[in-house]
Protein backbone atom coordinates (compact mmCIF):
# COMPACT_ATOMS: atom_id res chain seq x y z
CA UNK A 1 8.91 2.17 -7.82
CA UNK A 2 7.70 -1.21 -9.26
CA UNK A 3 10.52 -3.85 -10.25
CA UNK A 4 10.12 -7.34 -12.32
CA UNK A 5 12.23 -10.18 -11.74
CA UNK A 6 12.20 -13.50 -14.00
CA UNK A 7 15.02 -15.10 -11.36
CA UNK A 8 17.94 -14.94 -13.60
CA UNK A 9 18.52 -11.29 -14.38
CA UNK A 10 16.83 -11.09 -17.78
CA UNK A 11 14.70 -7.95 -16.71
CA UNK A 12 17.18 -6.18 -14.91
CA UNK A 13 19.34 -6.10 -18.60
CA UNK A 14 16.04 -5.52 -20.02
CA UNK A 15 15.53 -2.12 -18.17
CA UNK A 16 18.83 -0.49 -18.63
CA UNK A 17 18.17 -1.06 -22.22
CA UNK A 18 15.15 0.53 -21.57
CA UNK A 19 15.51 4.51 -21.45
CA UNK A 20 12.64 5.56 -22.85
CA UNK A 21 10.32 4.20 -20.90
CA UNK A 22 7.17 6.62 -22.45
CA UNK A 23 7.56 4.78 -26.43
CA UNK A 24 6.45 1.11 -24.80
CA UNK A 25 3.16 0.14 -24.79
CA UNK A 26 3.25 -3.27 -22.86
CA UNK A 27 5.54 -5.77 -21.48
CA UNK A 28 4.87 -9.63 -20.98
CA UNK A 29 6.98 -12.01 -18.33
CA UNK A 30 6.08 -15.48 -18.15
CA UNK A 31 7.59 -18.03 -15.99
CA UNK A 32 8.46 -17.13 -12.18
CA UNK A 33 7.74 -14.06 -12.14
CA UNK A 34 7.99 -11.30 -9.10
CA UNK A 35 6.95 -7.98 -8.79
CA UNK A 36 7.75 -5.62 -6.03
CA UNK A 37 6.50 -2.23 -5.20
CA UNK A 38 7.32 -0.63 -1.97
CA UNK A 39 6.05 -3.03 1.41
CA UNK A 40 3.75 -5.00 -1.73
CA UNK A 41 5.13 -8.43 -3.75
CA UNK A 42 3.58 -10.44 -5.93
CA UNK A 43 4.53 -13.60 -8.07
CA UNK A 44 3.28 -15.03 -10.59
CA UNK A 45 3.19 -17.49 -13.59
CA UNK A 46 2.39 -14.56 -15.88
CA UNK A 47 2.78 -10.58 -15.84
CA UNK A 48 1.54 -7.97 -18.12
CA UNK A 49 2.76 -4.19 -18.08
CA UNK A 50 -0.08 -1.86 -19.68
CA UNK A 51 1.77 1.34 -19.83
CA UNK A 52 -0.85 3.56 -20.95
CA UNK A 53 -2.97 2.35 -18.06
CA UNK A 54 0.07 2.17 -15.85
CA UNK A 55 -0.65 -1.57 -14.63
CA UNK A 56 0.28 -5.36 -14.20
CA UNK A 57 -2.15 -7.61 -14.96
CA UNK A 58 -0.91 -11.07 -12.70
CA UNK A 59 -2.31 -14.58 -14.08
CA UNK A 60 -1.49 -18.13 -13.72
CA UNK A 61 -1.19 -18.58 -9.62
CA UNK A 62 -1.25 -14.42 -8.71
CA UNK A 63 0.03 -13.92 -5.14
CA UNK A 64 0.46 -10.57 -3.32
CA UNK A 65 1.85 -9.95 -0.25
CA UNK A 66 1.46 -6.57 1.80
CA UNK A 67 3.35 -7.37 5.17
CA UNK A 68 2.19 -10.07 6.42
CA UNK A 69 -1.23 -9.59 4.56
CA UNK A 70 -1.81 -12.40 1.74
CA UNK A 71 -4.30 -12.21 -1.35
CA UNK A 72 -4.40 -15.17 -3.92
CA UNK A 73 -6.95 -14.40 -7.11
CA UNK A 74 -7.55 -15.62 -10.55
CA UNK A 75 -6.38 -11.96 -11.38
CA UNK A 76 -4.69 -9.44 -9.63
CA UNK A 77 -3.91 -5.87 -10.92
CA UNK A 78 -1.63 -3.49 -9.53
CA UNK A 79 -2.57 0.31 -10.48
CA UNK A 80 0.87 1.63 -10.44
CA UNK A 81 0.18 5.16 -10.13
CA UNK A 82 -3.13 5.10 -7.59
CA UNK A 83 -1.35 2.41 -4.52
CA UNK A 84 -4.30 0.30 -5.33
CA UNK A 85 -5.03 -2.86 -6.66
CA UNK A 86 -8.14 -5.06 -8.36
CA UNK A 87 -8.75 -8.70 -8.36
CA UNK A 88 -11.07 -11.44 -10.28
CA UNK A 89 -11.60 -14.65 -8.84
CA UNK A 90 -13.15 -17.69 -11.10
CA UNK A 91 -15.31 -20.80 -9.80
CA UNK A 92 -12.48 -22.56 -9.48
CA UNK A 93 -10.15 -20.30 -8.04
CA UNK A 94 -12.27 -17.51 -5.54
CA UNK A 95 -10.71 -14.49 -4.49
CA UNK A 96 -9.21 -15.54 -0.77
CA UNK A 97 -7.13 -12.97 1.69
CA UNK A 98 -5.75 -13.62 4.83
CA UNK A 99 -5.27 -10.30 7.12
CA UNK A 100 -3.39 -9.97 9.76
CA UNK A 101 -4.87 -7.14 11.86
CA UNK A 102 -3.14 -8.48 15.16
CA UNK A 103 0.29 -7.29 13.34
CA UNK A 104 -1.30 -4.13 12.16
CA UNK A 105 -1.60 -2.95 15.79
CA UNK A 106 1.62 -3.61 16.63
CA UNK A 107 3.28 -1.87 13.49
CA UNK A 108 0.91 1.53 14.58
CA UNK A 109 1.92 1.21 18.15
CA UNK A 110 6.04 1.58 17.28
């Protein structure tokens, strides 16, 4: 459902290495990285997989798209398994969205 990218392939070795996906406990990508799950993408300058909570943490920059909707955060987490996520915004950086109902419509009316 959910895939990382560091822009040069690195993860997508990583994970057919991977088979037993249940003896991790976490994953870290740093750099450009990009997560996509389903219509939702995110990038970031940091990632963290929690696989017994079943999330990624985003830091450094977090971004996530859902269609044309836009979030930018201190923190964002994606809660793999519940189609939800959580953000943390800092004085510096407050939580800001941008939501495009006008295209909403338009997708419900096809």
């Amino acid at each position: 459902k959910a895939g990382v990218s560091t822009g040069d392939g690195r993860a997508k070795k990583l994970a057919k290495k991977l088979e037993n996906v249940s003896q991790i406990k976490s994953i870290t990508a740093s750099g450009n990285v990009k997560i996509v799950q389903n219509e939702r993408m995110a990038v970031a300058g940091k990632a963290l997989y929690d696989n017994a909570k079943r999330t990624i943490t985003l830091t450094e920059g977090p971004r996530l798209w859902q269609g044309t909707d836009v979030m930018v955060a201190n923190t964002i987490i994606i809660y793999l398994d519940e189609n939800r996520v959580a953000s943390q915004g800092g004085e510096e950086n407050p939580i800001r969205f941008k939501i495009n109902p006008e295209q909403q419509k338009k997708e419900k009316e096809k």
